[in-house]
N, C-alpha and C. Protein backbone atom coordinates (compact mmCIF):
# COMPACT_ATOMS: atom_id res chain seq x y z
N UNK A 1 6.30 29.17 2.59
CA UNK A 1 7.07 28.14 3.26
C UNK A 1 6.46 26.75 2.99
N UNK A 2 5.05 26.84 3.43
CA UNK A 2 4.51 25.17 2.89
C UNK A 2 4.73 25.17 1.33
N UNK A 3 4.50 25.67 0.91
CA UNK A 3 4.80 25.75 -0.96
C UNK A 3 5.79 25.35 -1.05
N UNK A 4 6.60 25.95 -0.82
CA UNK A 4 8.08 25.33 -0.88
C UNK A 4 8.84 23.75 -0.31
N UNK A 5 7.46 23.48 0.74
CA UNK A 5 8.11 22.40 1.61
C UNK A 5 7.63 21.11 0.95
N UNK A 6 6.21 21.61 -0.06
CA UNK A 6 5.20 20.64 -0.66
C UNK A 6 6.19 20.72 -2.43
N UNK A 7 6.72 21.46 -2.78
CA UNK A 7 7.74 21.18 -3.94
C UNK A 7 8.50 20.37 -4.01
N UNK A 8 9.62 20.53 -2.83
CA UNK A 8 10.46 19.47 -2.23
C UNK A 8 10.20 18.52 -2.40
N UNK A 9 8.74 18.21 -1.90
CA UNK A 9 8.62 16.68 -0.95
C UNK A 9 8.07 16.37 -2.69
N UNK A 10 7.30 16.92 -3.36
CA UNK A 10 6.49 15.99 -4.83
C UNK A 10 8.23 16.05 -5.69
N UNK A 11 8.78 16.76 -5.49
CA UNK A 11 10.48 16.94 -6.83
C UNK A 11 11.20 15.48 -5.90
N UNK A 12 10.64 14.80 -5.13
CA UNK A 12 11.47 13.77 -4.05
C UNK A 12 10.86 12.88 -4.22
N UNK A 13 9.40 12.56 -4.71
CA UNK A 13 8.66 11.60 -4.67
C UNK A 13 8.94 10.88 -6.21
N UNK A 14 9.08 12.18 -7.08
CA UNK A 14 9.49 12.36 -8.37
C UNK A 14 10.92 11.75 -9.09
N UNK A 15 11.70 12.07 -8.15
CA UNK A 15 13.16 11.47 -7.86
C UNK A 15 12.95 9.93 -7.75
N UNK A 16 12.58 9.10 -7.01
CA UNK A 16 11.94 8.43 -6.40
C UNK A 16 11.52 6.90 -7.01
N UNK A 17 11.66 7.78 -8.52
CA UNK A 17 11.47 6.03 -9.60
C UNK A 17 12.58 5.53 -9.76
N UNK A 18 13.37 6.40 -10.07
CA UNK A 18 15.17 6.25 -10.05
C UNK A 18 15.54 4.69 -9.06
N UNK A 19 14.56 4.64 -8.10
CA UNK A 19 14.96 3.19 -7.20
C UNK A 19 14.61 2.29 -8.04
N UNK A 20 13.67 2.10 -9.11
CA UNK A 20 13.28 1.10 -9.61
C UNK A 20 14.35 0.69 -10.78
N UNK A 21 15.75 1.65 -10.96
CA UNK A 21 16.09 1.47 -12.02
C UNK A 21 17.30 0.03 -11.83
N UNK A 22 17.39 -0.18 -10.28
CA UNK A 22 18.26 -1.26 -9.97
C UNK A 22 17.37 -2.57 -10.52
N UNK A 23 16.08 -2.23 -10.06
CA UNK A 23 15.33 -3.55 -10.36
C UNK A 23 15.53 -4.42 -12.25
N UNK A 24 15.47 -3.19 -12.43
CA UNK A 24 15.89 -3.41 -14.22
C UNK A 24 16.49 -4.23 -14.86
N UNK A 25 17.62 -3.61 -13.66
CA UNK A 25 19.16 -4.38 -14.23
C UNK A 25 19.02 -5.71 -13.46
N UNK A 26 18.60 -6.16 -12.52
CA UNK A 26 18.27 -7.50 -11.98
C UNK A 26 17.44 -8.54 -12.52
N UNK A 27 16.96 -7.65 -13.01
CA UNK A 27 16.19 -8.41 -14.32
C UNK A 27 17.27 -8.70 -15.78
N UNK A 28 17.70 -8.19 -15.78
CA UNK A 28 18.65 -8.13 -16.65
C UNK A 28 19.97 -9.50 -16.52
N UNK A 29 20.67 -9.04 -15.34
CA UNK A 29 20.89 -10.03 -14.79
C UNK A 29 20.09 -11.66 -14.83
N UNK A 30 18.78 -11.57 -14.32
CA UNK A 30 18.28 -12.84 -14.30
C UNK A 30 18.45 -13.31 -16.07
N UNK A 31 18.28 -12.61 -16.92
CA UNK A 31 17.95 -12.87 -18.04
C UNK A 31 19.61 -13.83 -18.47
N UNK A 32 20.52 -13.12 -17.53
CA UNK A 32 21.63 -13.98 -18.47
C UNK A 32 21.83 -15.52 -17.22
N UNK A 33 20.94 -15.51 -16.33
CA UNK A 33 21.15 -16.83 -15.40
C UNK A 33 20.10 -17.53 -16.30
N UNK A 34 18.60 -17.06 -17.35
CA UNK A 34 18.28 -17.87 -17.69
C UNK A 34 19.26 -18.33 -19.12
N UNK A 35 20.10 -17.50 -19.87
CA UNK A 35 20.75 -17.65 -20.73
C UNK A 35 21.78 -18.77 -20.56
N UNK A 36 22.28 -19.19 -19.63
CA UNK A 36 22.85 -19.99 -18.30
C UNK A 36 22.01 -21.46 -18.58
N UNK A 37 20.83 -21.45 -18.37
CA UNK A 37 20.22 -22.76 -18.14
C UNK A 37 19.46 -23.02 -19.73
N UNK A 38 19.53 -21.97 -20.72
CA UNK A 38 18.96 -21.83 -21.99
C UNK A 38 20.25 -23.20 -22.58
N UNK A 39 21.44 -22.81 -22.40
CA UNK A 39 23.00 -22.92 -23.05
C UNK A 39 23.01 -24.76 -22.32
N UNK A 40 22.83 -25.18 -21.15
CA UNK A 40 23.41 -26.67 -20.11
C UNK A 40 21.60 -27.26 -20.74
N UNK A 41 20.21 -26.58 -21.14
CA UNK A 41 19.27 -27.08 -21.78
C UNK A 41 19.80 -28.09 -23.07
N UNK A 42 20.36 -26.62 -24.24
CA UNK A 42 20.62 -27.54 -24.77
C UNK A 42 21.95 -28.59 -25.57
N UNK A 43 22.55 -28.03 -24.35
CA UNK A 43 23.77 -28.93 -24.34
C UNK A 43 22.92 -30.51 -24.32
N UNK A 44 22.16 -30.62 -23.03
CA UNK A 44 21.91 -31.55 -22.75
C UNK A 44 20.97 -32.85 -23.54
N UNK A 45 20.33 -31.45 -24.68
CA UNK A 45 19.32 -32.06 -25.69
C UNK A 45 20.15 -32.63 -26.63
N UNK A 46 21.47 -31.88 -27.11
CA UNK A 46 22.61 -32.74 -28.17
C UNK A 46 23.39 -33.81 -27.69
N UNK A 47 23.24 -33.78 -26.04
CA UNK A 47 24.10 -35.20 -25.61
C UNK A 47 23.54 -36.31 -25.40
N UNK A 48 22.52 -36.33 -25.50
CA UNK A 48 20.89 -37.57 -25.25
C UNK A 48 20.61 -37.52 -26.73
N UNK A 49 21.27 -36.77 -27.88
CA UNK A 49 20.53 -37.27 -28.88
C UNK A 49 20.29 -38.70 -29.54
N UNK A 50 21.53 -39.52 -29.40
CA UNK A 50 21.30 -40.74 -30.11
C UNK A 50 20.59 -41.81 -29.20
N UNK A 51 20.17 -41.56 -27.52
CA UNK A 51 19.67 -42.16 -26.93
C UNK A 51 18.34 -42.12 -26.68
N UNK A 52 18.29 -40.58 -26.58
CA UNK A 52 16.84 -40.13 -26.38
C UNK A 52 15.64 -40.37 -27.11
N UNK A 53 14.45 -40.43 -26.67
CA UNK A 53 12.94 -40.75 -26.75
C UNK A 53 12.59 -39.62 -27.37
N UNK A 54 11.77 -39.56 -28.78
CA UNK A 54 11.01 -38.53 -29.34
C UNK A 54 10.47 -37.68 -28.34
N UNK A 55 9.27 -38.60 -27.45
CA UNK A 55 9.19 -37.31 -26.14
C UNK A 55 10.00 -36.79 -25.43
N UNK A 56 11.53 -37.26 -25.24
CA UNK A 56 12.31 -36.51 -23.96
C UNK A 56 12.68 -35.34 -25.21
N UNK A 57 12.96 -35.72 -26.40
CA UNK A 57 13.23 -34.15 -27.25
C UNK A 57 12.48 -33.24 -27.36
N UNK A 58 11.08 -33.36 -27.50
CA UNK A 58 10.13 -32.73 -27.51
C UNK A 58 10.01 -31.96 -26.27
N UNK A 59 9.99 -32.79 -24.68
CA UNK A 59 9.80 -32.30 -23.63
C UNK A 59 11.49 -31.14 -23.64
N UNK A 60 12.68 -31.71 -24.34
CA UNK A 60 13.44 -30.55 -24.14
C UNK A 60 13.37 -29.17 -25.20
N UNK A 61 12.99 -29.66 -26.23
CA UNK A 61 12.68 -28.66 -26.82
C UNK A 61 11.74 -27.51 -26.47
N UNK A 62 10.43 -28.04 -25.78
CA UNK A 62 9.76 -27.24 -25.25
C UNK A 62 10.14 -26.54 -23.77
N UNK A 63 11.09 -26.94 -22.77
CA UNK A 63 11.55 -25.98 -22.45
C UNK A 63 12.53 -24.92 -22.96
N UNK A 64 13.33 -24.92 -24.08
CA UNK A 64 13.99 -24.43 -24.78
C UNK A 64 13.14 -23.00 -25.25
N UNK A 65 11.86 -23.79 -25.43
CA UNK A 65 10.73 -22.35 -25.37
C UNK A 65 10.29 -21.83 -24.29
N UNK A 66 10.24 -22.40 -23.35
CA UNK A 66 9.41 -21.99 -22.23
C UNK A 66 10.73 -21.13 -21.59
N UNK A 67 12.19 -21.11 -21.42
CA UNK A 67 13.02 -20.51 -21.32
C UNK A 67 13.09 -19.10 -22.42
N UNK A 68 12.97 -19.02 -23.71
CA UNK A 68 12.80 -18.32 -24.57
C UNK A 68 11.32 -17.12 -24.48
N UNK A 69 10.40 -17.64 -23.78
CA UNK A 69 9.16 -17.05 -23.75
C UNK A 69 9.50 -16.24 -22.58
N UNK A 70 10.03 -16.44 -21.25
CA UNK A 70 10.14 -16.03 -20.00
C UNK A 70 11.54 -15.01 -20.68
N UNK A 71 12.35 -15.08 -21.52
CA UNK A 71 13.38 -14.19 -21.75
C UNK A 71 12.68 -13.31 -22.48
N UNK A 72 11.70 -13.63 -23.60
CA UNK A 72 11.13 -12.08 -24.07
C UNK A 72 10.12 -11.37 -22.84
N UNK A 73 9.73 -12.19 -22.08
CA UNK A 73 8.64 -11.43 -21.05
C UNK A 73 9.34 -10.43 -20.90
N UNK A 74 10.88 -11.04 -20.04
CA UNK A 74 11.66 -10.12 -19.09
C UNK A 74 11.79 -8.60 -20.21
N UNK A 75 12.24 -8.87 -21.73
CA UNK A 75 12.71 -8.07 -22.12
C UNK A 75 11.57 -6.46 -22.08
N UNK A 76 10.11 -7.08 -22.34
CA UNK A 76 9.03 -6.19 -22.51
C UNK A 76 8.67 -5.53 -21.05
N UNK A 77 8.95 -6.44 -19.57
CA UNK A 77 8.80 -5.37 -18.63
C UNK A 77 10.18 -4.93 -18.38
N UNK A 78 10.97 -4.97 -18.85
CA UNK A 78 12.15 -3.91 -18.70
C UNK A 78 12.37 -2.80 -19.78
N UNK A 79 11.55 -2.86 -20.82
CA UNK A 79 12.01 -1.70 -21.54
C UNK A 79 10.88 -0.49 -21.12
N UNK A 80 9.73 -1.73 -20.96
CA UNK A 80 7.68 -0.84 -21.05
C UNK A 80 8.29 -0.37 -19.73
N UNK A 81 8.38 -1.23 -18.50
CA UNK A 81 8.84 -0.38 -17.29
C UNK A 81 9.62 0.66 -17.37
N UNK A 82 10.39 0.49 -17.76
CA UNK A 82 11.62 1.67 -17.53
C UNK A 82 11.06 3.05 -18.23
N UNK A 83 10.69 2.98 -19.65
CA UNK A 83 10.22 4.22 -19.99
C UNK A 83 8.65 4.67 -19.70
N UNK A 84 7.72 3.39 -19.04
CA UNK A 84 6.65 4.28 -18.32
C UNK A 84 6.84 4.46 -16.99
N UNK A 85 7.70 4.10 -16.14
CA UNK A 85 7.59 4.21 -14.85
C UNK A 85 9.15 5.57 -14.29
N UNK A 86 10.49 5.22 -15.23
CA UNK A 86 11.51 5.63 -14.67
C UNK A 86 12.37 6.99 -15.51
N UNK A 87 12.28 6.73 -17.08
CA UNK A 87 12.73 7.55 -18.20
C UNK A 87 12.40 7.13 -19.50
N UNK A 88 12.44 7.77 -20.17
CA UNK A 88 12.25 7.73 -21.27
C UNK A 88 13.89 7.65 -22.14
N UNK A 89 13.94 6.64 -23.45
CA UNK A 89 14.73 6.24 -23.64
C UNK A 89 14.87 7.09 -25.05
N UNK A 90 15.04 8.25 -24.70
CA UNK A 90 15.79 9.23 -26.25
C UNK A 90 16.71 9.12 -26.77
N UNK A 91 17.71 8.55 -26.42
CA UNK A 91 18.49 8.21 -27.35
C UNK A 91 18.83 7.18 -28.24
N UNK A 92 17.98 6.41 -28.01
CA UNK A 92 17.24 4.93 -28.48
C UNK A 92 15.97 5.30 -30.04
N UNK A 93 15.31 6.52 -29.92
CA UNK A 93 14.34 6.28 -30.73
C UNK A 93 14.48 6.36 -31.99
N UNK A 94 16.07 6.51 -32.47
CA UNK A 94 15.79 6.78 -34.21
C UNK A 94 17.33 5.11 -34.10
N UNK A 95 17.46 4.48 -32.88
CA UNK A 95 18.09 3.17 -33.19
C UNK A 95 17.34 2.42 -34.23
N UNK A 96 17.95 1.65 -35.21
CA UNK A 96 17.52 1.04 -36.42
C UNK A 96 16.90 -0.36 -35.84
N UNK A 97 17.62 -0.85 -34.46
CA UNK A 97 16.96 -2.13 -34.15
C UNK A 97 15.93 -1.99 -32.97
N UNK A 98 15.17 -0.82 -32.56
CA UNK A 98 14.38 -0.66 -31.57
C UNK A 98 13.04 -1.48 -31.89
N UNK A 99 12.15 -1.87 -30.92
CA UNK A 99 11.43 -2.34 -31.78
C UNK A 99 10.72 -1.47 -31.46
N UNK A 100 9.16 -1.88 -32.62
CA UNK A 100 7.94 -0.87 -33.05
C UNK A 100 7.07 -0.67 -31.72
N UNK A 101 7.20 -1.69 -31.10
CA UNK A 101 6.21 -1.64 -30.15
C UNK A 101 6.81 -0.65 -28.35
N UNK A 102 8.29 -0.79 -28.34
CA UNK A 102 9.09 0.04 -27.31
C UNK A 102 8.35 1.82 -27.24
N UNK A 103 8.09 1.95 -26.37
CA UNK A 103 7.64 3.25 -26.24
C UNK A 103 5.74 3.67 -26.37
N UNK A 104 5.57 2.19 -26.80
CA UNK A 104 4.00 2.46 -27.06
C UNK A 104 3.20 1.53 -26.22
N UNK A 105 3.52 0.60 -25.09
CA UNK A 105 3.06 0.13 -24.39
C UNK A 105 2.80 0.47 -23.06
N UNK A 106 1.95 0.58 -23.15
CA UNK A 106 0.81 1.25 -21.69
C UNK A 106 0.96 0.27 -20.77
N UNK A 107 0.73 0.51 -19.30
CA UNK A 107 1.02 -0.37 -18.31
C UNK A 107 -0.17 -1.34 -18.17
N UNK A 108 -1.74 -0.65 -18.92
CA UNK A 108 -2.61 -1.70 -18.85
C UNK A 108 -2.09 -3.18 -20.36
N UNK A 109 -1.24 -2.41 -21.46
CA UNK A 109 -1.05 -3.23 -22.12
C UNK A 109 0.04 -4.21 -21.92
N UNK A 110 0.95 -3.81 -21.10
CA UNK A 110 1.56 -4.35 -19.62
C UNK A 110 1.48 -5.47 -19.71
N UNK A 111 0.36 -5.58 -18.76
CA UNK A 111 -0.67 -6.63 -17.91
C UNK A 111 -0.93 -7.32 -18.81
N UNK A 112 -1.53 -7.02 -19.91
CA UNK A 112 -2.44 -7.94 -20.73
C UNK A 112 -0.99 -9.26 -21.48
N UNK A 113 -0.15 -8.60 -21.73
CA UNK A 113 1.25 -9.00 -22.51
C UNK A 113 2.15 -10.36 -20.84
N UNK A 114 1.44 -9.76 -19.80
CA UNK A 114 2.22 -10.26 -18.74
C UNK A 114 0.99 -11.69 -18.93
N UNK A 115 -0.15 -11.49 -18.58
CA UNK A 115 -1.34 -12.77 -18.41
C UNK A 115 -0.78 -13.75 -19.69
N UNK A 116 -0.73 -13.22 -20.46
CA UNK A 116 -1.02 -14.17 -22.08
C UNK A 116 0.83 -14.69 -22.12
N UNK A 117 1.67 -13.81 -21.56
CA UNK A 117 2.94 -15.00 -21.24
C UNK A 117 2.90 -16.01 -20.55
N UNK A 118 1.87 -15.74 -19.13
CA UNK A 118 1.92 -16.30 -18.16
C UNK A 118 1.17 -17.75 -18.41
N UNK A 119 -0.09 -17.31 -19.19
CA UNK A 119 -1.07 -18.43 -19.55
C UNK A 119 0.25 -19.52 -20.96
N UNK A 120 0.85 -18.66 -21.86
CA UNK A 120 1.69 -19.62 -22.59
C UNK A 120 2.76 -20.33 -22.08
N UNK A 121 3.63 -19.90 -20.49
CA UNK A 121 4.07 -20.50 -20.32
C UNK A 121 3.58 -21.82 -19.48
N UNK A 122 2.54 -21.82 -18.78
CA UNK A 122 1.95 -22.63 -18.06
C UNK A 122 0.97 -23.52 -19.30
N UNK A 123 0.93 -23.17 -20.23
CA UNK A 123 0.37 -24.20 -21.14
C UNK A 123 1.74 -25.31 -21.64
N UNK A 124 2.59 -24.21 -22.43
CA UNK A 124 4.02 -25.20 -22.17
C UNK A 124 4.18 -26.23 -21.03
N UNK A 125 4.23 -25.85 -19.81
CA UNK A 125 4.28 -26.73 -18.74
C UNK A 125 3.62 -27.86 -18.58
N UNK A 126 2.00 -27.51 -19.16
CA UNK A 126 1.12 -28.40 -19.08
C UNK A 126 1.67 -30.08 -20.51
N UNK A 127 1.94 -29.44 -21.51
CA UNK A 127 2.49 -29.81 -22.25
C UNK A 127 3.39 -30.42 -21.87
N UNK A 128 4.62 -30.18 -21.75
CA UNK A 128 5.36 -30.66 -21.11
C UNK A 128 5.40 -32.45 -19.81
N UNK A 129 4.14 -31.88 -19.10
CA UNK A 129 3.86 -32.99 -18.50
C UNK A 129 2.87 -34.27 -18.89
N UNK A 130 2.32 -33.42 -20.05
CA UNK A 130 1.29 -34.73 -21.07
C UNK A 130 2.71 -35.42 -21.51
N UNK A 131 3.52 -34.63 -22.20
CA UNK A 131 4.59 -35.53 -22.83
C UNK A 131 5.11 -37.12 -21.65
N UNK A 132 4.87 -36.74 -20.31
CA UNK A 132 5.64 -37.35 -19.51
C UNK A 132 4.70 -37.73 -18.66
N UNK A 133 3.28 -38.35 -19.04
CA UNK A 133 2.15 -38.56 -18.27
C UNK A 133 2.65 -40.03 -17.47
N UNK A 134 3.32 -40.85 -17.72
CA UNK A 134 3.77 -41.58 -16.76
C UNK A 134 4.25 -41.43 -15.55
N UNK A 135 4.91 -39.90 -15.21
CA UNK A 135 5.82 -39.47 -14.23
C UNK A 135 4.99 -38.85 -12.74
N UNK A 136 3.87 -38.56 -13.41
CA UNK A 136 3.16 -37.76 -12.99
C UNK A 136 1.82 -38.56 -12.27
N UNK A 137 1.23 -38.28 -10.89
CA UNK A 137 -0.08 -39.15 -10.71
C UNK A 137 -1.30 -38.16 -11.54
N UNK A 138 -2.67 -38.72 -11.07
CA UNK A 138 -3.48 -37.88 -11.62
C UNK A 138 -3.85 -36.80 -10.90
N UNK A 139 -3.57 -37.07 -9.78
CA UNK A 139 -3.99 -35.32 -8.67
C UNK A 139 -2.99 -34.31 -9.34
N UNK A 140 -1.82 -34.73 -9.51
CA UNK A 140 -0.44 -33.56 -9.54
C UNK A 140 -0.86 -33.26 -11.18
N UNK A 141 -1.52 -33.83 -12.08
CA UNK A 141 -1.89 -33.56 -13.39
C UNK A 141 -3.06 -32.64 -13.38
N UNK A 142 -4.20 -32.85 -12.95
CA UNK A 142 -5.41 -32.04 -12.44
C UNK A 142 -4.94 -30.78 -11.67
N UNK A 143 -4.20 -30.77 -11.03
CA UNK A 143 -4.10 -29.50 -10.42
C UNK A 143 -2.94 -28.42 -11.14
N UNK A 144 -2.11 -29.05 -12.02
CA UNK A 144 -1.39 -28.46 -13.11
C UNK A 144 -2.74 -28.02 -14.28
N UNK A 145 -3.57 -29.04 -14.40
CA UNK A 145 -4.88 -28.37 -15.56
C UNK A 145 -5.66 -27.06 -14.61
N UNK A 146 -5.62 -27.56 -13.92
CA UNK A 146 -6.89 -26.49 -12.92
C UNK A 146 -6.09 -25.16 -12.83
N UNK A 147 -4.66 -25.25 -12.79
CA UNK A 147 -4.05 -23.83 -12.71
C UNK A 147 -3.76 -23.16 -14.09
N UNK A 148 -4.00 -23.97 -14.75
CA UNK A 148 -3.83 -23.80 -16.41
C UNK A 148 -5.04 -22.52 -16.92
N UNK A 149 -6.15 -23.40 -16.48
CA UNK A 149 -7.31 -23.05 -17.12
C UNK A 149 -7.72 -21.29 -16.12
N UNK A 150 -6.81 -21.75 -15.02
CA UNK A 150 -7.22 -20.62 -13.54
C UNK A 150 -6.86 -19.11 -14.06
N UNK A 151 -4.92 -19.54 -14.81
CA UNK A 151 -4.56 -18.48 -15.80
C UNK A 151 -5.24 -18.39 -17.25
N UNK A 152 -5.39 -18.91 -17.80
CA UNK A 152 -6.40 -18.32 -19.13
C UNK A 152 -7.61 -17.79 -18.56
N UNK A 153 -8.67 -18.46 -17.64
CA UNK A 153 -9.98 -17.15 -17.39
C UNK A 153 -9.38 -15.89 -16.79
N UNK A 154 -8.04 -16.15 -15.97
CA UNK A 154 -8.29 -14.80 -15.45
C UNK A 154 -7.69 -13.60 -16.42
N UNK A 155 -6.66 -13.95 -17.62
CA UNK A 155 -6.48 -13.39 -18.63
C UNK A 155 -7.69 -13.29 -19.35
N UNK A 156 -8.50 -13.67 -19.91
CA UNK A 156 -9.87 -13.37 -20.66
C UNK A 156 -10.39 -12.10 -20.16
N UNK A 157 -10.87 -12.53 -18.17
CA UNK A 157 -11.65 -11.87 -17.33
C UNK A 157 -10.71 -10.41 -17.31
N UNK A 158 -9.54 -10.36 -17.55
CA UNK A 158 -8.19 -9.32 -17.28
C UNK A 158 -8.44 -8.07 -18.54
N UNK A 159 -8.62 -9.45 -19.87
CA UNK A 159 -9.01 -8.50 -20.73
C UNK A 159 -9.95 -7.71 -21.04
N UNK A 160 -11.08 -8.48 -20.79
CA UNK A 160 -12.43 -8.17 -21.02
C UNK A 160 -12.22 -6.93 -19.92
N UNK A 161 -12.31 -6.90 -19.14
CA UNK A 161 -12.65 -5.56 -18.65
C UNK A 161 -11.38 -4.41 -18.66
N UNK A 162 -10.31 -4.86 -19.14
CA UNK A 162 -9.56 -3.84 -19.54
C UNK A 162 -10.13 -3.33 -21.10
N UNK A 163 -10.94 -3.94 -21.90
CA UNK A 163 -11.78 -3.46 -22.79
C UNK A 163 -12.96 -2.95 -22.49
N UNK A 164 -13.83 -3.35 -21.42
CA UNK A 164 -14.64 -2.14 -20.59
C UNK A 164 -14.30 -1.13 -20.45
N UNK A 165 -12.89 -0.82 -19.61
CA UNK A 165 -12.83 0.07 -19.17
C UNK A 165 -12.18 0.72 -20.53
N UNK A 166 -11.46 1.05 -20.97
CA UNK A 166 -11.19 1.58 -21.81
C UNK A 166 -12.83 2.09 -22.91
N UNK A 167 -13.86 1.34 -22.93
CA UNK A 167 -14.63 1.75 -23.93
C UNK A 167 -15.76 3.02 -23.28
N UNK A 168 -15.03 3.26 -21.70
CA UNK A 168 -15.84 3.79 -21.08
C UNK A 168 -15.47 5.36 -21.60
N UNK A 169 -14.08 5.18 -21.78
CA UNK A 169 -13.18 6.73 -21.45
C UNK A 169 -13.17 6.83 -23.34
């Protein structure tokens, strides 16, 4: 009877990722609200062209990336998620446009892929506001560097010991 009651409950816990598969698609979703602000970006960069300042192109161009960088993030924790956390995507693996890396990313390689977006998009940002150092005082600049530098050590510190640990096993 407990055998049976302890099957149940792990075949339920098991069941159980299946919730994460809404999250997916919300992500998915977000991806076409950033596709949304990717499209009125650069509308807005071709309608300022004959007026605009080398830096305001630059500053739009570089969100044009920083929109582009946050759309491949999304794409790598929705595929790495889904087939390490929810299913595995078999009918996908002999697709001609899958990429090489789908199916071979580990949740610690995850992380490491999540820090080093996180640190490029906040360098963009930083960028972004050198372009426009007039706009900005020097506290609100310093504390954009200080969070800059806060994400690259803790990506280093993220890696480095995800290379510990791994050299342990």
């Amino acid at each position: 009877m407990m055998k049976k009651l302890e099957t149940r409950f792990e075949h339920l816990l098991f069941s159980s990722r299946w919730l994460m598969a809404p999250i997916y698609f919300g992500l998915t979703l977000a991806m076409l609200v950033l596709l949304i602000k990717f499209g009125k970006e650069i509308y807005s960069i071709f309608a300022a062209l004959s007026s605009a300042s080398s830096g305001d192109l630059i500053t739009g161009v570089l969100s044009l990336v920083d929109v582009a960088l946050i759309m491949n993030l999304l794409i790598i924790i929705m595929f790495s998620g889904y087939e390490n956390f929810v299913s595995k995507m078999d009918d996908l693996h002999d697709h001609e446009d899958r990429p090489d890396w789908m199916g071979h990313i580990g949740f610690s390689d995850l992380k490491i892929k999540l820090i080093g977006s996180i640190v490029a998009i906040s360098g963009i940002e930083l960028l972004k506001a050198f372009m426009s150092v007039n706009q900005h005082t020097d506290r609100n600049l310093s504390w954009m560097v200080g969070i800059h530098v806060t994400f690259l050590f803790s990506g280093v510190f993220y890696a480095l010991m995800d290379r510990l640990s791994s050299a342990k096993h």
